[in-house]
PDB file of N, CA and C in Angstrom:
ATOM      1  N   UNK A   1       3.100 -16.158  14.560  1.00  0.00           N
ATOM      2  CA  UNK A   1       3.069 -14.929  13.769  1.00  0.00           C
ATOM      3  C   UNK A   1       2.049 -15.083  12.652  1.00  0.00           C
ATOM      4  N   UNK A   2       1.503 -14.135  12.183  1.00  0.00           N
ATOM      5  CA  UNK A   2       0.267 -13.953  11.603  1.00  0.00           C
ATOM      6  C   UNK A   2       0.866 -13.359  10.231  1.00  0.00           C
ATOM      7  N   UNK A   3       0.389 -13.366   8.857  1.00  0.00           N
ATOM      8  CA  UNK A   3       0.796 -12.401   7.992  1.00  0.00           C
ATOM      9  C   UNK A   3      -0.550 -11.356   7.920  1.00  0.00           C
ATOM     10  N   UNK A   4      -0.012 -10.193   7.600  1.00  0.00           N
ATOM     11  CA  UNK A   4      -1.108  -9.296   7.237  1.00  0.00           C
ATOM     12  C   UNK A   4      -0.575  -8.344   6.202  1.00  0.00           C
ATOM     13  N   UNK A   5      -1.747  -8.064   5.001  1.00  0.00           N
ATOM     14  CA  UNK A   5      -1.818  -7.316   4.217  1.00  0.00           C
ATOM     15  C   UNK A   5      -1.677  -5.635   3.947  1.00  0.00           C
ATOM     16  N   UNK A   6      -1.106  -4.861   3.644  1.00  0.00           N
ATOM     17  CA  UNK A   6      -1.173  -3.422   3.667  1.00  0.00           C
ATOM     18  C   UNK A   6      -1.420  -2.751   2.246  1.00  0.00           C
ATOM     19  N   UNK A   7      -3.074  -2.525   2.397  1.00  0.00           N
ATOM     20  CA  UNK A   7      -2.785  -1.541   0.731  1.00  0.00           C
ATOM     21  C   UNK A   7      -2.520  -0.420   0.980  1.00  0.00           C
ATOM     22  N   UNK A   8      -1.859   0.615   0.103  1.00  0.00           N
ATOM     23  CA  UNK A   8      -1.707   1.735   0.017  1.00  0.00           C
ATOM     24  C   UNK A   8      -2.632   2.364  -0.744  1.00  0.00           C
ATOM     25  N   UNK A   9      -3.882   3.182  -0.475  1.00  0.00           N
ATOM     26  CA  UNK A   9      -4.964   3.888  -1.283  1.00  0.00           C
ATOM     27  C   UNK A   9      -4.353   5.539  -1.657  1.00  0.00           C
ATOM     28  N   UNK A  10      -4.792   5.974  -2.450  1.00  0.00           N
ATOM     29  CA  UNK A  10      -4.404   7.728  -2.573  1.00  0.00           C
ATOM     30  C   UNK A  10      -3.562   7.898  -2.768  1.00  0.00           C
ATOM     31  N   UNK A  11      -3.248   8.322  -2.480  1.00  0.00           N
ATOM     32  CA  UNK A  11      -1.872   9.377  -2.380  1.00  0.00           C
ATOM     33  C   UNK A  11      -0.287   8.500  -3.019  1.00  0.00           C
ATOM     34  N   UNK A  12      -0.588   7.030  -2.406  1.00  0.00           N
ATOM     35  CA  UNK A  12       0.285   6.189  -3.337  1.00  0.00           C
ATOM     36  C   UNK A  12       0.092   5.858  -4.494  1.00  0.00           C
ATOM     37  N   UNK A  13      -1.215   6.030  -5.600  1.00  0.00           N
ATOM     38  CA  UNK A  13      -1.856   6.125  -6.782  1.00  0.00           C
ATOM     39  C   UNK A  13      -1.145   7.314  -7.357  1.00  0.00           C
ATOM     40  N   UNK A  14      -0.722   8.184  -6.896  1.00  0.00           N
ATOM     41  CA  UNK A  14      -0.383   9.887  -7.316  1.00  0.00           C
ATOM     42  C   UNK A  14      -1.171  10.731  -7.664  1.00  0.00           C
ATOM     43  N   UNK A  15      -2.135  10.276  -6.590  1.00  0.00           N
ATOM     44  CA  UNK A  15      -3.528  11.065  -6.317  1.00  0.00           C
ATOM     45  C   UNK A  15      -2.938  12.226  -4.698  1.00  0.00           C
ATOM     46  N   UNK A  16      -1.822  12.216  -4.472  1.00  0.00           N
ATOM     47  CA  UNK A  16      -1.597  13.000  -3.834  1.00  0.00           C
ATOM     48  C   UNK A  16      -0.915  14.688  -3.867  1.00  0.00           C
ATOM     49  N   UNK A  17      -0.403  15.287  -3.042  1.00  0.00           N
ATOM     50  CA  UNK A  17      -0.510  16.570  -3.591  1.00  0.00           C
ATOM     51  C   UNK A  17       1.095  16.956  -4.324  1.00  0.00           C
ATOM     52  N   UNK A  18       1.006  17.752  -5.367  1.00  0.00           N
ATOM     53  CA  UNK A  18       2.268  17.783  -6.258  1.00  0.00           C
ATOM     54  C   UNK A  18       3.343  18.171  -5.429  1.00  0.00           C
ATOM     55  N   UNK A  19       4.715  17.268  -5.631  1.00  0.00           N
ATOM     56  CA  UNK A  19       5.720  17.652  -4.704  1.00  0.00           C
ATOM     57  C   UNK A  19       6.695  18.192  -5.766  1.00  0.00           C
ATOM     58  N   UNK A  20       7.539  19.121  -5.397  1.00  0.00           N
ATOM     59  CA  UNK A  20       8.752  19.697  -5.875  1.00  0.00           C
ATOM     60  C   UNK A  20      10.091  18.105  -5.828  1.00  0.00           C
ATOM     61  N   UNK A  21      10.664  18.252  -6.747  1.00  0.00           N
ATOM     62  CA  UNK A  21      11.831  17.068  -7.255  1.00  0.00           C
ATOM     63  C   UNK A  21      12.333  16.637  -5.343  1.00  0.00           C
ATOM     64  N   UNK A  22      12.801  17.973  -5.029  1.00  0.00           N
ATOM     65  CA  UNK A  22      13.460  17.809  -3.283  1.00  0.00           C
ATOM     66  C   UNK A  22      12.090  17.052  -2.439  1.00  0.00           C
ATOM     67  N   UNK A  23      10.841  17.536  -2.703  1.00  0.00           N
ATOM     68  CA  UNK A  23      10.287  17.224  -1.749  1.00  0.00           C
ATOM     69  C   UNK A  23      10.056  15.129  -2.211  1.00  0.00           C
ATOM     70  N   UNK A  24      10.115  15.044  -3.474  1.00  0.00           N
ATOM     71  CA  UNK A  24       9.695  13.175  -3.708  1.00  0.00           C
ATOM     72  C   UNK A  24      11.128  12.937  -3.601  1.00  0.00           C
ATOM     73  N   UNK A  25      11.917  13.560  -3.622  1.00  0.00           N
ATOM     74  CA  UNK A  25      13.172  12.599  -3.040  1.00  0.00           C
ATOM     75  C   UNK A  25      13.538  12.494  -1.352  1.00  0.00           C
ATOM     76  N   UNK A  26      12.898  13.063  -0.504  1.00  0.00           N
ATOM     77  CA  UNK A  26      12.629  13.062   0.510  1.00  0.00           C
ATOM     78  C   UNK A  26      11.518  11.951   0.867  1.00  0.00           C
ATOM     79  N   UNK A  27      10.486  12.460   0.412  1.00  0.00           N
ATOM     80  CA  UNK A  27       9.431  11.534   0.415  1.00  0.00           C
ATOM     81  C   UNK A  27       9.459   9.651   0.239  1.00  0.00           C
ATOM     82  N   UNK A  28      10.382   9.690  -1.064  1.00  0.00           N
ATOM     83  CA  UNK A  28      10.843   8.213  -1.001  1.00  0.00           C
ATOM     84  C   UNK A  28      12.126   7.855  -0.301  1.00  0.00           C
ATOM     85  N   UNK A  29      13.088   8.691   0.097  1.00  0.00           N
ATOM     86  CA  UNK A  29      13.757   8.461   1.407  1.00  0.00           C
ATOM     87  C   UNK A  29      12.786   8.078   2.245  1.00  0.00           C
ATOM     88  N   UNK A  30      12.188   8.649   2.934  1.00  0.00           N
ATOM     89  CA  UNK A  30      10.744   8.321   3.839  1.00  0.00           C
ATOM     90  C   UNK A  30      10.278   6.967   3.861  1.00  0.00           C
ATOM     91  N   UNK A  31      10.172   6.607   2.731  1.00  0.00           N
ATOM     92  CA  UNK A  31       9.277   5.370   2.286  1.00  0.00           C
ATOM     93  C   UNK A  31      10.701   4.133   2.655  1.00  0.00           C
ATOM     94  N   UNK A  32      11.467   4.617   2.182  1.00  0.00           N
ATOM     95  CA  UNK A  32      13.164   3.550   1.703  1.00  0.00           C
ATOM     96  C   UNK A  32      13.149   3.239   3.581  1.00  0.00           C
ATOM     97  N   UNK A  33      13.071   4.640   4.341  1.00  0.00           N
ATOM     98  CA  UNK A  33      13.863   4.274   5.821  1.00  0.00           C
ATOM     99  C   UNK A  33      13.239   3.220   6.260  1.00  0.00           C
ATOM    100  N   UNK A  34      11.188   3.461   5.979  1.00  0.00           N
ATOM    101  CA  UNK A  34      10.336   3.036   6.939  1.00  0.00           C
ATOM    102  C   UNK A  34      10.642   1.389   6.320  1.00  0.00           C
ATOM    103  N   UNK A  35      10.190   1.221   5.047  1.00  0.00           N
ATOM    104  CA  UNK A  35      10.828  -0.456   4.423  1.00  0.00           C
ATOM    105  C   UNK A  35      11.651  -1.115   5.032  1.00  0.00           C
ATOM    106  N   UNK A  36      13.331  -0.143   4.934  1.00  0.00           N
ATOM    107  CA  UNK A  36      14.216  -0.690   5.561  1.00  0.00           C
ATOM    108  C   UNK A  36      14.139  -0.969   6.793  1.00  0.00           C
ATOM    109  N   UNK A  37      14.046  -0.072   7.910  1.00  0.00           N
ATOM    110  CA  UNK A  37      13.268  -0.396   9.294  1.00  0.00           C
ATOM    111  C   UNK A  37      12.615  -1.967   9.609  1.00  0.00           C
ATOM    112  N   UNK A  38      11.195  -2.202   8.769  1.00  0.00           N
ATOM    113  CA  UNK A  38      10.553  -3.507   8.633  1.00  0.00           C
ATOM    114  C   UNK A  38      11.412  -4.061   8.629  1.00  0.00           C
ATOM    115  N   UNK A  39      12.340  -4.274   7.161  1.00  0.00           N
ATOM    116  CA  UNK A  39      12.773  -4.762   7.246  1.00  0.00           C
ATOM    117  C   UNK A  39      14.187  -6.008   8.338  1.00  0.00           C
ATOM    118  N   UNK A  40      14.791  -5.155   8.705  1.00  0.00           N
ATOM    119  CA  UNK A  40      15.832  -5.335   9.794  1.00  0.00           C
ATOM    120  C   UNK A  40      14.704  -6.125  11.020  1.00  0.00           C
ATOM    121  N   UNK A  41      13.589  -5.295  11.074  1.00  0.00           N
ATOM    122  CA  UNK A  41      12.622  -6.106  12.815  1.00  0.00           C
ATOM    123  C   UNK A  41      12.351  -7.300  12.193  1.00  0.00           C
ATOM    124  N   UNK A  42      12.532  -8.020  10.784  1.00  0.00           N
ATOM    125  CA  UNK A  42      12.027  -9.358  10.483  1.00  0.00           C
ATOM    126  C   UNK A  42      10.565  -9.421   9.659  1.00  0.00           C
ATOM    127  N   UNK A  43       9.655  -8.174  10.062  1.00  0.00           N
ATOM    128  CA  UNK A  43       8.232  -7.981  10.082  1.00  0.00           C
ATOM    129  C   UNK A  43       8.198  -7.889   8.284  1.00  0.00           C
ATOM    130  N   UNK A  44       9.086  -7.537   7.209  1.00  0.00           N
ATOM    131  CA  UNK A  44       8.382  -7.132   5.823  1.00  0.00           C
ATOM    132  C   UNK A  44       8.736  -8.433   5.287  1.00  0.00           C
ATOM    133  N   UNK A  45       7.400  -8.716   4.946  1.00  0.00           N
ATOM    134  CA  UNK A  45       7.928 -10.168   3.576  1.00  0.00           C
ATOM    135  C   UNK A  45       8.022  -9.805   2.420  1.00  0.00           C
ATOM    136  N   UNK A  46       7.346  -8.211   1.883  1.00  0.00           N
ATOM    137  CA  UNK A  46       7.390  -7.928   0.799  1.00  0.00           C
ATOM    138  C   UNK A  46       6.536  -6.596   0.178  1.00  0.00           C
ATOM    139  N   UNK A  47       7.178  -5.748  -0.459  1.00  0.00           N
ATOM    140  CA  UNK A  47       6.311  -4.674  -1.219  1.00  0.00           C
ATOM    141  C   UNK A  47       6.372  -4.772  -2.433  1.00  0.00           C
ATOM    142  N   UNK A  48       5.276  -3.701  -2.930  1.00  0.00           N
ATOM    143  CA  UNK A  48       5.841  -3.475  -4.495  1.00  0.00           C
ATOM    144  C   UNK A  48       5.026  -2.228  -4.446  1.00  0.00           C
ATOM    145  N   UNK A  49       4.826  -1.070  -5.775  1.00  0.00           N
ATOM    146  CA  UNK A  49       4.205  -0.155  -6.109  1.00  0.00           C
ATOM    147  C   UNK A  49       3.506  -0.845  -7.097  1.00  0.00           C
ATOM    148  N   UNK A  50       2.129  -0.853  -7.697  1.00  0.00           N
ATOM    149  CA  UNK A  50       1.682  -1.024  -8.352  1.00  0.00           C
ATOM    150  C   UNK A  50       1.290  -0.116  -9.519  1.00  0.00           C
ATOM    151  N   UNK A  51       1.018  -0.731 -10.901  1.00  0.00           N
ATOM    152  CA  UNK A  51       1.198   0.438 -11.835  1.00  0.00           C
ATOM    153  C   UNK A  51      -0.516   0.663 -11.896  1.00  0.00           C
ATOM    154  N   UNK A  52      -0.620   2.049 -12.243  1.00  0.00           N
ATOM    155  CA  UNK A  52      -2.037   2.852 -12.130  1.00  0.00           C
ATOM    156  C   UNK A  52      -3.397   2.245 -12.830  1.00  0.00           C
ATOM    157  N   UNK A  53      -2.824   1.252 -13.744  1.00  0.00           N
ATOM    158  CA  UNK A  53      -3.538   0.400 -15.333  1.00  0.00           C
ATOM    159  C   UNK A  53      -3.615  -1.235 -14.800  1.00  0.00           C
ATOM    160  N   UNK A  54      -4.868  -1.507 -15.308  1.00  0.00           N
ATOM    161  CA  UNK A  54      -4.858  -2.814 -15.348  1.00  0.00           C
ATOM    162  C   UNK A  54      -6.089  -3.207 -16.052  1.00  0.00           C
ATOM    163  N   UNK A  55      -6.223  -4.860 -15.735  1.00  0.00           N
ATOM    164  CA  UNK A  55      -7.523  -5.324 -16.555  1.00  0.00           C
ATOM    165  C   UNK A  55      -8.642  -5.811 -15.073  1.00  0.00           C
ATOM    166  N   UNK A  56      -9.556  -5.763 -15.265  1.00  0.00           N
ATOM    167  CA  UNK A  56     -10.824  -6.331 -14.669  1.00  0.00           C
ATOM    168  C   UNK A  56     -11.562  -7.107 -15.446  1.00  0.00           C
ATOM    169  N   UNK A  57     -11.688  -8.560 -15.033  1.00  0.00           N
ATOM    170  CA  UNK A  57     -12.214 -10.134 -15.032  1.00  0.00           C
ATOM    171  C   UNK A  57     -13.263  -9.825 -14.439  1.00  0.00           C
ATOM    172  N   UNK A  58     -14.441 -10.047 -15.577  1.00  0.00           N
ATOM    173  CA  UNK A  58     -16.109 -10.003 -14.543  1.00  0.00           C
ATOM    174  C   UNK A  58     -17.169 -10.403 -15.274  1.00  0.00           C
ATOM    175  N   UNK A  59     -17.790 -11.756 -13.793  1.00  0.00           N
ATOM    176  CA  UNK A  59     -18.633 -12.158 -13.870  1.00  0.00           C
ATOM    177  C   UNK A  59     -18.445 -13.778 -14.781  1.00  0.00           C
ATOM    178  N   UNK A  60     -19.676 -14.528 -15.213  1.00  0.00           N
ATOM    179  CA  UNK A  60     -19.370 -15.913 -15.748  1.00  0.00           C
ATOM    180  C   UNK A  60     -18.862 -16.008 -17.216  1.00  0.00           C
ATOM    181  N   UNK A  61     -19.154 -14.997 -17.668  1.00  0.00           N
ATOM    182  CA  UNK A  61     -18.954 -14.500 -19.273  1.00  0.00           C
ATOM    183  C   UNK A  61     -17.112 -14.632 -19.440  1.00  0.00           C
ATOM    184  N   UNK A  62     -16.613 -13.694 -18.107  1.00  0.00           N
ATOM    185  CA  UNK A  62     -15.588 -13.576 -18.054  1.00  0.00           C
ATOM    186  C   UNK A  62     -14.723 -12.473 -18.839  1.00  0.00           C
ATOM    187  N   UNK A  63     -15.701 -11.494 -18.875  1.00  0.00           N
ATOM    188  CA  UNK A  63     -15.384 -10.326 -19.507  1.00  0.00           C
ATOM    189  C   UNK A  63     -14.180  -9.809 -19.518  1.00  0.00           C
ATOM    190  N   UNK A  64     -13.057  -9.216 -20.091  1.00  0.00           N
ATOM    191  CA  UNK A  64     -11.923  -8.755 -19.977  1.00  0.00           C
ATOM    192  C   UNK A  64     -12.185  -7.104 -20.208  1.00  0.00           C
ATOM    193  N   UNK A  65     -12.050  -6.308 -19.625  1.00  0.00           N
ATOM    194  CA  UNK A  65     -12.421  -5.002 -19.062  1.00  0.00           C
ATOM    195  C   UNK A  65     -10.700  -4.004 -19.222  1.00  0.00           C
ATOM    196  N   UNK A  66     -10.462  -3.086 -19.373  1.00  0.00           N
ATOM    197  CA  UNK A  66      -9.706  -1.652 -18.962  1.00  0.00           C
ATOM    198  C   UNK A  66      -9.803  -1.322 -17.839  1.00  0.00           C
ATOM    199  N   UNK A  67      -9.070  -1.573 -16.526  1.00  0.00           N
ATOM    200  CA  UNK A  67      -9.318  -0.631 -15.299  1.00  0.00           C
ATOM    201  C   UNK A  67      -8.300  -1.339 -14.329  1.00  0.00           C
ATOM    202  N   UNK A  68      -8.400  -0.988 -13.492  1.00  0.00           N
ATOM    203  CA  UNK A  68      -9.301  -0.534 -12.535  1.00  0.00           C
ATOM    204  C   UNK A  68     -10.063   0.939 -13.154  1.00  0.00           C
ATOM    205  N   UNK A  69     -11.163   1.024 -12.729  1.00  0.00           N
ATOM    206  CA  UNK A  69     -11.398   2.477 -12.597  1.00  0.00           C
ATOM    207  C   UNK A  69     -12.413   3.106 -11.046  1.00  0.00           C
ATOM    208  N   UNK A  70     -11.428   3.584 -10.433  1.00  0.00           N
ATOM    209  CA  UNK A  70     -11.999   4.214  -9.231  1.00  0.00           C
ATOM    210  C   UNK A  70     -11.471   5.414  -9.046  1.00  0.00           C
ATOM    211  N   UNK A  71     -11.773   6.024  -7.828  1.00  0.00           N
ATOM    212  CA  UNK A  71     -12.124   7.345  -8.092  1.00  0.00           C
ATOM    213  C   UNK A  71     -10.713   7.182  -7.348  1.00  0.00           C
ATOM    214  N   UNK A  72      -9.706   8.379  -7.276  1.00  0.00           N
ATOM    215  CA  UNK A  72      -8.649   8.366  -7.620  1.00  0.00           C
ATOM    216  C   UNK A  72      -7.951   7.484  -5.876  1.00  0.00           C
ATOM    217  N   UNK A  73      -9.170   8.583  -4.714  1.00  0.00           N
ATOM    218  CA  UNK A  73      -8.923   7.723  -3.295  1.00  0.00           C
ATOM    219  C   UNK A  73      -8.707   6.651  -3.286  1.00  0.00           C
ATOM    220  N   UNK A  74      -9.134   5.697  -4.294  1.00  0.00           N
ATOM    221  CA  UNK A  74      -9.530   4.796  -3.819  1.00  0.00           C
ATOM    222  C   UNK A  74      -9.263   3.620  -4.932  1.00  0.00           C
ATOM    223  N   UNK A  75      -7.726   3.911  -5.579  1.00  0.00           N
ATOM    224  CA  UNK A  75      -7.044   2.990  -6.251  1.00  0.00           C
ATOM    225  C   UNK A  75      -6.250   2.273  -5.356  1.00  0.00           C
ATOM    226  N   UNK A  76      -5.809   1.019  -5.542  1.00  0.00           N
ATOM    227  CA  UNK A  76      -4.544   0.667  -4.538  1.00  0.00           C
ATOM    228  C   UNK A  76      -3.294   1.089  -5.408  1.00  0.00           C
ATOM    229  N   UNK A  77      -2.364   1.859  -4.601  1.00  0.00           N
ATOM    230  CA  UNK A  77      -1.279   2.058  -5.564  1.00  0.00           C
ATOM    231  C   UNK A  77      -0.014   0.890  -5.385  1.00  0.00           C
ATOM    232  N   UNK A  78      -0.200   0.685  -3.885  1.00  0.00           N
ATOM    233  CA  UNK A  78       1.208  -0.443  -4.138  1.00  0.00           C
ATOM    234  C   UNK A  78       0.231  -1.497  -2.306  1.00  0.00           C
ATOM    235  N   UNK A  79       1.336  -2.119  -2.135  1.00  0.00           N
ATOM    236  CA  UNK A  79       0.969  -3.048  -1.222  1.00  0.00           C
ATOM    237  C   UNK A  79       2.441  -3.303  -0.308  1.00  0.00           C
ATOM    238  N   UNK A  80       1.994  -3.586   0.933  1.00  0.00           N
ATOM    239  CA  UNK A  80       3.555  -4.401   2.066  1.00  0.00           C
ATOM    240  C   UNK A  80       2.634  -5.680   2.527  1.00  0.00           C
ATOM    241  N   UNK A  81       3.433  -6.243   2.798  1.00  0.00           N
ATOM    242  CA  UNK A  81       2.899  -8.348   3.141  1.00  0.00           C
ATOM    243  C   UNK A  81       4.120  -8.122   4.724  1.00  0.00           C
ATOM    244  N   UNK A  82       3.698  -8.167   5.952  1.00  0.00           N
ATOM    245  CA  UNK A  82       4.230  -7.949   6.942  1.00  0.00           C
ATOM    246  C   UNK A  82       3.719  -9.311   7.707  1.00  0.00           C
ATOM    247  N   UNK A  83       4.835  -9.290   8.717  1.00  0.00           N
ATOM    248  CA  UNK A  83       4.354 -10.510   9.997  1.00  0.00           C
ATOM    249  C   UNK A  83       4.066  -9.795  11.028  1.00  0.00           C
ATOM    250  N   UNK A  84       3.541  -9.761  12.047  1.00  0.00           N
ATOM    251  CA  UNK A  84       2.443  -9.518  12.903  1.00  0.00           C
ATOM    252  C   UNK A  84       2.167 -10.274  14.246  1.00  0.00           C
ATOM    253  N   UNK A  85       2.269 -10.277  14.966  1.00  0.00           N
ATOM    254  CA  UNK A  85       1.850 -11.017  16.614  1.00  0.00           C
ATOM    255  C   UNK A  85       0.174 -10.703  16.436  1.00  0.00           C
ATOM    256  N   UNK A  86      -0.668  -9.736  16.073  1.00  0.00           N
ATOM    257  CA  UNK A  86      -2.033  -9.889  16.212  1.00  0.00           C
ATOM    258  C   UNK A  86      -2.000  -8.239  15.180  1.00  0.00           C
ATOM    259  N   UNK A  87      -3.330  -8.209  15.372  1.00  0.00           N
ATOM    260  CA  UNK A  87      -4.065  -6.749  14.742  1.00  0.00           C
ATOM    261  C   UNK A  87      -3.134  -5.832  15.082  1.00  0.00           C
ATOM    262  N   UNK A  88      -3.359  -5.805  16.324  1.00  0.00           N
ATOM    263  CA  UNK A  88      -3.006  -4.534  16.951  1.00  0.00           C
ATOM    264  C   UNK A  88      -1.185  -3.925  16.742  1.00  0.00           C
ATOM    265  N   UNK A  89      -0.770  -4.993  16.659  1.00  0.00           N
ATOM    266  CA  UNK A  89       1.345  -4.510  16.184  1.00  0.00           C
ATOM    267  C   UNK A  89       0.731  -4.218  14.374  1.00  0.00           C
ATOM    268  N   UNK A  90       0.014  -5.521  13.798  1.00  0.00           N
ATOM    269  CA  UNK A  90      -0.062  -5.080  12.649  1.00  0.00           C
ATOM    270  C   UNK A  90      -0.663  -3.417  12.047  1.00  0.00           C
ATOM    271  N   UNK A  91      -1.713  -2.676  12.809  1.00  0.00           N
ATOM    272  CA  UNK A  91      -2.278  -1.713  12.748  1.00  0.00           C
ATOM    273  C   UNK A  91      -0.916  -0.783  13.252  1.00  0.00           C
ATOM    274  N   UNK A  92       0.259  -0.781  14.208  1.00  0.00           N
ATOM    275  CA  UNK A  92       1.112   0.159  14.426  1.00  0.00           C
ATOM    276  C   UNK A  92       1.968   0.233  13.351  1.00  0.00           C
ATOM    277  N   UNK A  93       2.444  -1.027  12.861  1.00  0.00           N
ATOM    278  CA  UNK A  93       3.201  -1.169  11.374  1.00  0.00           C
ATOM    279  C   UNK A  93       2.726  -0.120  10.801  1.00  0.00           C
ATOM    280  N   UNK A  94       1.522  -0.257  10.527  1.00  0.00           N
ATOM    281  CA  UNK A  94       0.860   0.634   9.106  1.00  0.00           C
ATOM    282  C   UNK A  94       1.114   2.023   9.829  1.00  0.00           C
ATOM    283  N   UNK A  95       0.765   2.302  10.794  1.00  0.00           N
ATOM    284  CA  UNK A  95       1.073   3.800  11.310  1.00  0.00           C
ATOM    285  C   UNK A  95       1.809   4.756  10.689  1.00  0.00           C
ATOM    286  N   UNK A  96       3.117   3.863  10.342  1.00  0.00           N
ATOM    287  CA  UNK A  96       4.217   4.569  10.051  1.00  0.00           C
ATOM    288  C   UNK A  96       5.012   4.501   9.053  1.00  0.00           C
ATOM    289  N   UNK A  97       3.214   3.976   8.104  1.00  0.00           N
ATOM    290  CA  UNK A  97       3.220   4.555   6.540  1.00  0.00           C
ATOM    291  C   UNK A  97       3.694   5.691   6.080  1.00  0.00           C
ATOM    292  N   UNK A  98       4.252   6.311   5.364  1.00  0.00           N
ATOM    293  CA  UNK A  98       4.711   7.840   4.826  1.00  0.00           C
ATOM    294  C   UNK A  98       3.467   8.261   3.878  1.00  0.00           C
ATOM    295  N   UNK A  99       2.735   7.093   3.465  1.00  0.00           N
ATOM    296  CA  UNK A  99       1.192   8.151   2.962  1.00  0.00           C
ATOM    297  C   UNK A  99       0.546   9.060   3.756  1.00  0.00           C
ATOM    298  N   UNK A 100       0.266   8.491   5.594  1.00  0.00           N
ATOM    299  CA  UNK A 100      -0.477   9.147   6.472  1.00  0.00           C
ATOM    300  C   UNK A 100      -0.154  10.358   6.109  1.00  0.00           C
ATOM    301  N   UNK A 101       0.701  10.316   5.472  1.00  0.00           N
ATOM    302  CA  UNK A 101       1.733  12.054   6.181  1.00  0.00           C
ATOM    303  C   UNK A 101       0.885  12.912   4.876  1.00  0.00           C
ATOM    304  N   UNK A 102      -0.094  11.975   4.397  1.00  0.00           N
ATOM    305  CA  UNK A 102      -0.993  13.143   3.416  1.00  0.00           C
ATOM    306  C   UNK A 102      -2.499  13.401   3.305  1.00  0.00           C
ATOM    307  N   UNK A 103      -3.250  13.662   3.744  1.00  0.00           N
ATOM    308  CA  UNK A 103      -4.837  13.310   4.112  1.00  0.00           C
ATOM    309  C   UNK A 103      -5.444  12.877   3.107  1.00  0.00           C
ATOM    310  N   UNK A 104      -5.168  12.134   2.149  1.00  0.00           N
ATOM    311  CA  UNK A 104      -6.234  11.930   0.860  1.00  0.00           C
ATOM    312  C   UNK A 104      -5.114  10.355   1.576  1.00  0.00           C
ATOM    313  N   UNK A 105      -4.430   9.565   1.851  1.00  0.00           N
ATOM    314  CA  UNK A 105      -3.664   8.769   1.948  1.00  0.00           C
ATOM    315  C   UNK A 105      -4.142   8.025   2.911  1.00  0.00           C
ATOM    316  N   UNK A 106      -4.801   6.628   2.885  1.00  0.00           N
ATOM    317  CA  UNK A 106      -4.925   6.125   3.520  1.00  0.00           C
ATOM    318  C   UNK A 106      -4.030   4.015   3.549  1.00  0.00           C
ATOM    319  N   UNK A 107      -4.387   3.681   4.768  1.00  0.00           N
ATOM    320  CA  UNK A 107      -3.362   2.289   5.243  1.00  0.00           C
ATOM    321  C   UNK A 107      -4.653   1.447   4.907  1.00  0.00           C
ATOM    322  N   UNK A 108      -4.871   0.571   3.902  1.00  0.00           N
ATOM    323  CA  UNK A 108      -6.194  -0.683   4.544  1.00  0.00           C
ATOM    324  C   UNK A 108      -5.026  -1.907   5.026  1.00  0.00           C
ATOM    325  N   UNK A 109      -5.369  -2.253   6.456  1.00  0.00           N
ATOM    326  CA  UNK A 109      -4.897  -3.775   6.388  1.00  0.00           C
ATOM    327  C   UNK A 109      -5.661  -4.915   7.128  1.00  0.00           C
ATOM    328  N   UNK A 110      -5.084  -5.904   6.127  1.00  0.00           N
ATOM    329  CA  UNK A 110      -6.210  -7.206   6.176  1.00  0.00           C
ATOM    330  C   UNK A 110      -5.136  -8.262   6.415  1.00  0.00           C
ATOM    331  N   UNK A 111      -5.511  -9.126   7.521  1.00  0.00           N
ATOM    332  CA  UNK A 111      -5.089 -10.006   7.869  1.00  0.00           C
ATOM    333  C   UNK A 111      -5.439 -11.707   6.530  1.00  0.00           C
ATOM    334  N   UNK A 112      -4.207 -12.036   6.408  1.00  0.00           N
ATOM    335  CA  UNK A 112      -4.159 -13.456   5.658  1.00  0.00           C
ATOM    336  C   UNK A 112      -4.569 -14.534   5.956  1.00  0.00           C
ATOM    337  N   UNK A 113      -5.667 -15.168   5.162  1.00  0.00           N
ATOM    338  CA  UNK A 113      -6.411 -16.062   5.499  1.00  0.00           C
ATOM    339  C   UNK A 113      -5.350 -17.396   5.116  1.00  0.00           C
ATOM    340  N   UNK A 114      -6.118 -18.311   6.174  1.00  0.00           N
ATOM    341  CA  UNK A 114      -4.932 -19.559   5.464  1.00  0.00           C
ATOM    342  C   UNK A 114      -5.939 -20.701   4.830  1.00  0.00           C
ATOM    343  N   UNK A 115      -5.253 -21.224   3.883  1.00  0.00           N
ATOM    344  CA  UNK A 115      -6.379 -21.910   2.783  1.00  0.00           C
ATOM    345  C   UNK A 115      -6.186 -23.459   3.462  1.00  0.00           C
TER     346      UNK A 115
END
């Protein structure tokens, strides 16, 4: 088994489109089933949501920076750490992200390198 990475871009930032109280309590039902799901097949080692703020480290100076700052697509808002038989189960995992379910929402996943 392989680990692989899942960011959540868009729409998990709350760059997605405004929901009514019923519709984000649905929505994170959504999110709770698909987790739980992973969970039970063995496949989730771990999520979190990430908060919108942070710092950026750059270059030899070692600058301490305010950001991220990207354009809103293209923040990571949270992350899942899943196990995997190859790409291809790992790429169906992500499928059945509850971001897809918004077009500004996209899955990146990257397979774990071993040191």
């Amino acid at each position: 088994m392989a680990e692989f990475l899942l960011l959540f871009r868009g729409a998990a930032a709350g760059h997605g489109p405004v929901l009514s109280p019923d519709e984000r309590e649905a929505q994170m039902q959504r999110w709770m089933n698909w987790l739980g799901d992973l969970t039970k097949q063995g496949k989730m080692l771990g999520a979190q949501p990430l908060e919108a703020t942070g710092k950026v480290i750059q270059g030899t100076r070692k600058t301490v920076i305010d950001g991220p700052f990207a354009e809103g697509k293209e923040i990571v808002g949270g992350y899942l750490l899943c196990k995997a038989s190859n790409w291809d189960v790992a790429v169906e995992i992500s499928k059945g992200c509850p971001i897809l379910e918004h077009e500004q929402g996209t899955v990146e996943v990257r397979a774990v390198g071993q040191m």
